[in-house]
N, C-alpha and C. Protein backbone atom coordinates (compact mmCIF):
# COMPACT_ATOMS: atom_id res chain seq x y z
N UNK A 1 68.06 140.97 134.91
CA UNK A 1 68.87 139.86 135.33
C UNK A 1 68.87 138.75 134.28
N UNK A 2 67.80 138.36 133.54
CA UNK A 2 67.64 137.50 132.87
C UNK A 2 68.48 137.76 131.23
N UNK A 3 68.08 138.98 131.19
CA UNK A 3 68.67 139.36 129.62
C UNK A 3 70.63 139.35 129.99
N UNK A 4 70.94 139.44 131.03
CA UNK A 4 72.71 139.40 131.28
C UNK A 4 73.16 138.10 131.46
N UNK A 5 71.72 137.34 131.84
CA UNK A 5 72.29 135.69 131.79
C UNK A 5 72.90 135.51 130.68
N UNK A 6 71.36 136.19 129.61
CA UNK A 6 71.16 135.25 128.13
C UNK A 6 72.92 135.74 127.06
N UNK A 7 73.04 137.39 127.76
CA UNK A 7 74.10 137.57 127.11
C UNK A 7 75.46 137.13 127.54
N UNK A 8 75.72 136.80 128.86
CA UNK A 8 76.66 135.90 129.31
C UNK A 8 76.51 134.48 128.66
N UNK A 9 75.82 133.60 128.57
CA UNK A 9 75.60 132.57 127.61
C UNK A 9 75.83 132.56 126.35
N UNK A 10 75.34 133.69 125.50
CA UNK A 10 75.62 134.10 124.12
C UNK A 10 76.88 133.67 124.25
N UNK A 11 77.54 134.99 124.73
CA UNK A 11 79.31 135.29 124.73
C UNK A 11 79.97 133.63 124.90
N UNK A 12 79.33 133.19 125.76
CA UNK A 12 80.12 131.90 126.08
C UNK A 12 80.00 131.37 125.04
N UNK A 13 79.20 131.15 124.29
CA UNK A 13 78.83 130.11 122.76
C UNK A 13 79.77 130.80 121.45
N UNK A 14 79.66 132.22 121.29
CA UNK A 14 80.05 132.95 120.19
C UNK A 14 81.52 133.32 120.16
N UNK A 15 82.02 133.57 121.30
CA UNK A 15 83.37 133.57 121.79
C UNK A 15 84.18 132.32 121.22
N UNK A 16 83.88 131.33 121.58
CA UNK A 16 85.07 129.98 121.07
C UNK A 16 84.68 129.72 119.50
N UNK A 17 83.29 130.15 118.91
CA UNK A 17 83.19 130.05 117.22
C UNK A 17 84.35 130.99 116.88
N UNK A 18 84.10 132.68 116.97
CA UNK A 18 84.55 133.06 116.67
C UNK A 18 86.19 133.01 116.67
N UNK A 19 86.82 132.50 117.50
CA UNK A 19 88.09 132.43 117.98
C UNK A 19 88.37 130.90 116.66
N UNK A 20 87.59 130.47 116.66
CA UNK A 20 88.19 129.39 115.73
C UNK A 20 87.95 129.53 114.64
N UNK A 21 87.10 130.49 113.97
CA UNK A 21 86.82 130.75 112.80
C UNK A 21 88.32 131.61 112.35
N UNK A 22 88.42 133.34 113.43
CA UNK A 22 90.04 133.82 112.99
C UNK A 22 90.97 132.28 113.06
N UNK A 23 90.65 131.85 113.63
CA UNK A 23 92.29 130.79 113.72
C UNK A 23 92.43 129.98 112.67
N UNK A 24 90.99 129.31 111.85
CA UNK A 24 91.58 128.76 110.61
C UNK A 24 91.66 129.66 109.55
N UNK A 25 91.41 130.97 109.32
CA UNK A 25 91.80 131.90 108.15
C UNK A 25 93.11 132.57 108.75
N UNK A 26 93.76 132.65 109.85
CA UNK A 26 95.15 132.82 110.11
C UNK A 26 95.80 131.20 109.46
N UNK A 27 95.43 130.38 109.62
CA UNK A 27 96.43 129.29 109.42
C UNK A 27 96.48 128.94 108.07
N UNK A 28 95.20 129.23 107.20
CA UNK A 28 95.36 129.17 105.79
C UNK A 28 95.94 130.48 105.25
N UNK A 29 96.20 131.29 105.68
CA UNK A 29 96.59 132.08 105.32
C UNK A 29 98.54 132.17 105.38
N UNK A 30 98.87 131.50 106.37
CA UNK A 30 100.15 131.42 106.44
C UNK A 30 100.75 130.08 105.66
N UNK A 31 100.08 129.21 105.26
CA UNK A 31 100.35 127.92 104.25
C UNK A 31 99.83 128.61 102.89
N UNK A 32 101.25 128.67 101.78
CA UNK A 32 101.19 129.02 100.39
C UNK A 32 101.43 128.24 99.73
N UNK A 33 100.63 128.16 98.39
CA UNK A 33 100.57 126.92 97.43
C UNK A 33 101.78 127.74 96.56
N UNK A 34 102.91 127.03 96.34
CA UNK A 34 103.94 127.67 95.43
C UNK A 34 103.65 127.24 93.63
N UNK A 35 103.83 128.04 92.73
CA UNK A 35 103.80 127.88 91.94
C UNK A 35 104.68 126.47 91.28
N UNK A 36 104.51 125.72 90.49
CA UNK A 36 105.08 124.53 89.97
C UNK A 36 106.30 124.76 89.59
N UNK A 37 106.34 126.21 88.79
CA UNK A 37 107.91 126.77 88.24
C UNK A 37 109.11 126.16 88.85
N UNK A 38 108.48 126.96 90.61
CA UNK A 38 109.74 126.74 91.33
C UNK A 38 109.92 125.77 92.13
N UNK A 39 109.77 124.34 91.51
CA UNK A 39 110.68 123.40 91.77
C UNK A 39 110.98 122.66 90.49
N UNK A 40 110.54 122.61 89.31
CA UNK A 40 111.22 122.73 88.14
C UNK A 40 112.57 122.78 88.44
N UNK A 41 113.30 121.72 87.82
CA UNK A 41 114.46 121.56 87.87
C UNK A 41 115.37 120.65 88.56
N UNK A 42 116.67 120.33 88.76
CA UNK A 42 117.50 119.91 89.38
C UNK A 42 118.02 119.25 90.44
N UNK A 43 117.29 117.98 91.21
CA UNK A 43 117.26 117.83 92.42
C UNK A 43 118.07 116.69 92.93
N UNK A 44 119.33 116.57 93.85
CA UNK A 44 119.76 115.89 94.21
C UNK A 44 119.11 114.71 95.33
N UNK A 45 118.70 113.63 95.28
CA UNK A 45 117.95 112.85 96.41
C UNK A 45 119.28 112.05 97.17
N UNK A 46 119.31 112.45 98.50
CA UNK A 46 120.00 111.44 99.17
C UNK A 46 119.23 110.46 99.88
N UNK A 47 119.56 109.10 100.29
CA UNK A 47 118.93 108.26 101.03
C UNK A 47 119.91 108.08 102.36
N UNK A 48 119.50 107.87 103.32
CA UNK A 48 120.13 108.04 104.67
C UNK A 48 119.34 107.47 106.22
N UNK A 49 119.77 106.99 106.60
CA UNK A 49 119.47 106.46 107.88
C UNK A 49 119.56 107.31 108.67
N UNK A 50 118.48 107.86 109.55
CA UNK A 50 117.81 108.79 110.59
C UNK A 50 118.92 109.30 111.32
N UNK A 51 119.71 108.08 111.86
CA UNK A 51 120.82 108.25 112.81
C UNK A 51 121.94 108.77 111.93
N UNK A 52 122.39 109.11 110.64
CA UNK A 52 123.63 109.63 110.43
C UNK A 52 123.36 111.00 110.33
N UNK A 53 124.88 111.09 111.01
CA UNK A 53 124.91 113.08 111.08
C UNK A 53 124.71 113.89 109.54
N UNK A 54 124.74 114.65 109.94
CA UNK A 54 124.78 115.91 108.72
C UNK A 54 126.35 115.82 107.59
N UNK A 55 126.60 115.36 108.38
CA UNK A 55 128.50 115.15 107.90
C UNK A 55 128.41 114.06 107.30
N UNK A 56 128.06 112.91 107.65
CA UNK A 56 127.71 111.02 107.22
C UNK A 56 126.93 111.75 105.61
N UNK A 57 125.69 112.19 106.02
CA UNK A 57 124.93 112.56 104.52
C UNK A 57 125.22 113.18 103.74
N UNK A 58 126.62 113.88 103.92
CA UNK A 58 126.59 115.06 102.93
C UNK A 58 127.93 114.01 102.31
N UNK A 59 128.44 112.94 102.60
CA UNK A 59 129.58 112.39 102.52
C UNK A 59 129.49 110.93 101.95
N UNK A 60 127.52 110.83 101.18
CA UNK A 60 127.07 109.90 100.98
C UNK A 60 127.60 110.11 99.05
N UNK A 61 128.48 109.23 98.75
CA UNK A 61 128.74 109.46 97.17
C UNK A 61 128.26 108.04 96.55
N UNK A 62 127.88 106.89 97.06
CA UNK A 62 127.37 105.49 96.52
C UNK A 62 126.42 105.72 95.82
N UNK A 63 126.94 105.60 94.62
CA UNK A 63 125.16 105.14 93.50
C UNK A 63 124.18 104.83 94.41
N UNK A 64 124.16 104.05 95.46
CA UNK A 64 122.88 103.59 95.34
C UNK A 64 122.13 103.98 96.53
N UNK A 65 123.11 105.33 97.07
CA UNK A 65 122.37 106.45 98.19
C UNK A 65 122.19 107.56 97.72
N UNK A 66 122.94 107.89 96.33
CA UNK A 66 122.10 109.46 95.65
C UNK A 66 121.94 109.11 94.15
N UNK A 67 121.21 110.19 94.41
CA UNK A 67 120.69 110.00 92.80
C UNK A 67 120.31 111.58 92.24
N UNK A 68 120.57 111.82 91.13
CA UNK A 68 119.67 113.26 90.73
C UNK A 68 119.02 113.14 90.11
N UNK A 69 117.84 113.90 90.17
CA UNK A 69 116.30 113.79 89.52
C UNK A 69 116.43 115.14 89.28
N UNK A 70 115.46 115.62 87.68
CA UNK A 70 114.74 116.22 87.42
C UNK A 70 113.68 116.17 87.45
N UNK A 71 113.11 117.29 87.87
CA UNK A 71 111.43 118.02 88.36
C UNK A 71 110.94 118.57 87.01
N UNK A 72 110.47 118.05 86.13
CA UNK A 72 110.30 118.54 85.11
C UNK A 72 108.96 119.44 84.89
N UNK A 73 108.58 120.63 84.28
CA UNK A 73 108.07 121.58 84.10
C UNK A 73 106.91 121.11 84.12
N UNK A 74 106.41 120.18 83.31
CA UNK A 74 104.72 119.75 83.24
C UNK A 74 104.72 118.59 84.28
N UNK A 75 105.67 118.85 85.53
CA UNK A 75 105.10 117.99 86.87
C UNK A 75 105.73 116.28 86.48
N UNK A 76 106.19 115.83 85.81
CA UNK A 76 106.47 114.35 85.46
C UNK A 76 108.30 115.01 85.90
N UNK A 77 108.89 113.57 86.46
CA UNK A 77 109.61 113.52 86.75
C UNK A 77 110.45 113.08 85.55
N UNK A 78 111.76 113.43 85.57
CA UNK A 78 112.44 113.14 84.33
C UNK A 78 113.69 112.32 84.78
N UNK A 79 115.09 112.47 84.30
CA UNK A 79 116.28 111.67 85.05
C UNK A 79 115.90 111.52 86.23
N UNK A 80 116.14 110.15 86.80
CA UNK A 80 116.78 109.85 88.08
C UNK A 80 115.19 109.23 88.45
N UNK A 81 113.96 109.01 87.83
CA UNK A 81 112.67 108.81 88.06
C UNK A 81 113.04 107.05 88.60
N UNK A 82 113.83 106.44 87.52
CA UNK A 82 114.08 105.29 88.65
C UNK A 82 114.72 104.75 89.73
N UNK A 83 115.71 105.60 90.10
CA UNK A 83 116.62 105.41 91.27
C UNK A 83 115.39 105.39 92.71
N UNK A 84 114.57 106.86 92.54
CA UNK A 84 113.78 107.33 93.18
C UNK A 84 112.78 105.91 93.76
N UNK A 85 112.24 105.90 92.23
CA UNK A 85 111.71 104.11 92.60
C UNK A 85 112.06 103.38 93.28
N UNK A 86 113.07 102.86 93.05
CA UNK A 86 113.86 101.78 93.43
C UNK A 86 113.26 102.15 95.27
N UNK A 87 113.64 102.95 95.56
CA UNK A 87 113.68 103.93 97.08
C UNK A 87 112.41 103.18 97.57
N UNK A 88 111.55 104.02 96.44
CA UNK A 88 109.78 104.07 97.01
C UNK A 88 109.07 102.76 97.25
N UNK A 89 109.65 102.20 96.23
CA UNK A 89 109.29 100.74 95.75
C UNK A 89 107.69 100.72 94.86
N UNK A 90 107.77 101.44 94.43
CA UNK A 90 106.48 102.29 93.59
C UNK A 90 107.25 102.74 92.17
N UNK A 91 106.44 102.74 91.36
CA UNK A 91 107.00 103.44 90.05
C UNK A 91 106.56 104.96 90.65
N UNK A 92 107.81 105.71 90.43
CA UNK A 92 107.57 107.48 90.45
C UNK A 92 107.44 108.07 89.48
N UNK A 93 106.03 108.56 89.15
CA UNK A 93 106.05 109.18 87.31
C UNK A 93 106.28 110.40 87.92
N UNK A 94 105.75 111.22 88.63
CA UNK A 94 105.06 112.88 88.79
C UNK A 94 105.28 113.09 90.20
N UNK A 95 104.68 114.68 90.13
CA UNK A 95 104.94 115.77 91.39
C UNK A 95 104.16 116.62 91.20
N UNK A 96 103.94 116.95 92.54
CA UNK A 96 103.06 118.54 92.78
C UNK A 96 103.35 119.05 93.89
N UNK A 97 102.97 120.36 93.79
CA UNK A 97 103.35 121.45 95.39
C UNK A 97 102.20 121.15 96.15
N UNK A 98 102.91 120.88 97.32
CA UNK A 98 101.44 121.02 98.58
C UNK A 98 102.27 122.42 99.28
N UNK A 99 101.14 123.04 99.82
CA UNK A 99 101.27 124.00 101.07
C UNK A 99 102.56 123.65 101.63
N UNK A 100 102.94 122.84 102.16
CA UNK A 100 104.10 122.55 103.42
C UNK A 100 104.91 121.39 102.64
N UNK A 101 104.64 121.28 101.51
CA UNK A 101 105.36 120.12 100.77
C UNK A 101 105.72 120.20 98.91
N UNK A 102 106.23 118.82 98.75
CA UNK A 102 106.17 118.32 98.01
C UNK A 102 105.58 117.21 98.02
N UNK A 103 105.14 116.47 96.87
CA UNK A 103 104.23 115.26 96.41
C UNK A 103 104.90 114.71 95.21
N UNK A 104 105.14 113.29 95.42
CA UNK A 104 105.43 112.40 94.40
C UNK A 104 104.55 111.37 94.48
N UNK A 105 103.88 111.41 92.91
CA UNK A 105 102.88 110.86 92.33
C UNK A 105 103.25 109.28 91.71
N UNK A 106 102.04 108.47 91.50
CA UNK A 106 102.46 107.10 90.53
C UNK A 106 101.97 106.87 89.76
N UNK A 107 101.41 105.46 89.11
CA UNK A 107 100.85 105.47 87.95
C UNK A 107 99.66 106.33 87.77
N UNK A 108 98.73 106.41 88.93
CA UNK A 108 97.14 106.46 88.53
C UNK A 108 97.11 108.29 88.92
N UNK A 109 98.40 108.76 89.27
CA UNK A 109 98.14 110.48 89.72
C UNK A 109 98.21 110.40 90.74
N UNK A 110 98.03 109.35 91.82
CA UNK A 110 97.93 110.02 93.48
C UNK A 110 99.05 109.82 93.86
N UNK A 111 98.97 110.58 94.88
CA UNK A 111 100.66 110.72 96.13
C UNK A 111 101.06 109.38 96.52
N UNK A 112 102.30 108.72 96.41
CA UNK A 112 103.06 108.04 96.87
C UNK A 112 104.01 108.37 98.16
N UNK A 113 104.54 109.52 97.99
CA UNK A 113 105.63 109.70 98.95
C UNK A 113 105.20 111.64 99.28
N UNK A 114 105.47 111.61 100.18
CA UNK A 114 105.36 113.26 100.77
C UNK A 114 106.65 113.88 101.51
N UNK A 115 107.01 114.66 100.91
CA UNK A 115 108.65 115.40 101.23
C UNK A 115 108.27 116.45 102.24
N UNK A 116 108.49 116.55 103.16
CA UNK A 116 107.95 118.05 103.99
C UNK A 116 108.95 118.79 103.73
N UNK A 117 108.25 120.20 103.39
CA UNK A 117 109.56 121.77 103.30
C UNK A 117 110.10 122.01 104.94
N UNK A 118 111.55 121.49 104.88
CA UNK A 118 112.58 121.99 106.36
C UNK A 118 112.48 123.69 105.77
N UNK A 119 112.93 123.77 104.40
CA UNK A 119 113.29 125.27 104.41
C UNK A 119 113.15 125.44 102.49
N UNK A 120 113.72 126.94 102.30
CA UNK A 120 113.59 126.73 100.52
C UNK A 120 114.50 125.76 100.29
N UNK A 121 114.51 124.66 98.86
CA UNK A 121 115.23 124.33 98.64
C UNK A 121 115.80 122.77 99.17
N UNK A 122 114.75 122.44 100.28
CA UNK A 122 115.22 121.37 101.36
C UNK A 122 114.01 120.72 101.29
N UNK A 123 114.13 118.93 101.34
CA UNK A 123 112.79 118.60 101.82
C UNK A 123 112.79 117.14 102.16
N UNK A 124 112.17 116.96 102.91
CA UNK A 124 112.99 115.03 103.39
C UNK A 124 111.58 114.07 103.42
N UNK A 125 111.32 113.50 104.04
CA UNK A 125 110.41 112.19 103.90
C UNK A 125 110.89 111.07 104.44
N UNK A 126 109.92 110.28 105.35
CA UNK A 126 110.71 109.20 105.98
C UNK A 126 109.78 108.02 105.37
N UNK A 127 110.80 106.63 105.07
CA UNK A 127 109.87 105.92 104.15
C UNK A 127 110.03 104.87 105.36
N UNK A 128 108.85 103.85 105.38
CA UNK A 128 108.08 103.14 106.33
C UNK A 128 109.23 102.43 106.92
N UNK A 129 110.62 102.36 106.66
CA UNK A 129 111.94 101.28 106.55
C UNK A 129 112.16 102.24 107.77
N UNK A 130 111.74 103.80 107.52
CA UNK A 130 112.84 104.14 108.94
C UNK A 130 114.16 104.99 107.61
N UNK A 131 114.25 104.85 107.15
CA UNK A 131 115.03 105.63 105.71
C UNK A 131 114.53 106.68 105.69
N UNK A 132 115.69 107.76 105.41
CA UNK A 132 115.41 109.40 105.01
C UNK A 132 115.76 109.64 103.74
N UNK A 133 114.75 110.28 102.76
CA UNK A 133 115.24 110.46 101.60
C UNK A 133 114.90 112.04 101.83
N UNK A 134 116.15 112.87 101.32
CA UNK A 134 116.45 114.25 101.44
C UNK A 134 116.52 114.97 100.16
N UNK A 135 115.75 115.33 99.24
CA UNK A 135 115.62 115.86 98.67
C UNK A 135 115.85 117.70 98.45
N UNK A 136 117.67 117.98 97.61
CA UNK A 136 118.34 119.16 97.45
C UNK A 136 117.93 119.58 96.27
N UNK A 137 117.71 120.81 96.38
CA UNK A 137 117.87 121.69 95.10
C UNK A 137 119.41 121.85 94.84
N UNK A 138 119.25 121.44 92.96
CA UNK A 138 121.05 121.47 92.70
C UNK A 138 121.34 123.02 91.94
N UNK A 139 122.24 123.65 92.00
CA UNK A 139 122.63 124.65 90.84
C UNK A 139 122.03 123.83 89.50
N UNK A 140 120.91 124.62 88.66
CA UNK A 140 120.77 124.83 87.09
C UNK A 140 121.93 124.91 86.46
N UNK A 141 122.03 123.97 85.66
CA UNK A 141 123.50 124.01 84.65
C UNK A 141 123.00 124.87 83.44
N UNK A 142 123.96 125.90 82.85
CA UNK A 142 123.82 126.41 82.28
C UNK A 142 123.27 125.79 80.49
């Protein structure tokens, strides 16, 4: 009787470790660090207010709601690094891949702004104003 306690007790203790131990090597396992390559390159930033449709943003042509940035290869941002600013209200030097994101960096290397991945190619960020900045992958010009 005593030894079915102790192993009913066990189970109760080892049961919820184990269950959480699979659950954070399932969840790191489904978050991938993407290589830097692939966002290298071409990126259209729109700025946009939460409330406009999909139609309002895609119909945003004002200088001073898009801008295109390059993602440049060694992670420093290239064209369009000050428009971006202007946005952040931070100088934007740099970038890096997170798991579920992008990262734009400032003077000293750390994150300023965090873009979450909607999908490939897509990635938005809401800045403290309540502002959406939407960050597109553009066609590579030849």
């Amino acid at each position: 009787m005593i030894q079915f306690a102790f192993t009913r007790k066990a189970t109760a203790y080892l049961l919820p470790m184990l269950m959480m131990i699979s659950g954070e090597t399932t969840m790191a396992s489904s978050l991938r660090l993407e290589d830097p390559s692939v966002f290298a390159g071409p990126w259209q930033a729109t700025l946009s207010a939460r409330s406009d449709s999909p139609e309002a943003q895609a119909m945003q042509d004002k200088p001073s709601n898009t801008c295109q940035l390059d993602l440049e290869a060694n992670q420093t941002l290239g064209k369009g690094a000050d428009c971006l600013s202007a946005w952040l209200q931070e100088s934007a030097i740099g970038w890096f891949p997170d798991p579920d994101g992008l990262s734009i960096t400032g003077k000293e290397g750390s994150r300023i702004q965090f873009f979450s991945r909607q999908r490939d190619g897509l990635y938005l960020s809401t800045l403290k104003s309540g502002l959406v900045i939407t960050l597109k992958r553009t066609a590579q010009q030849p």
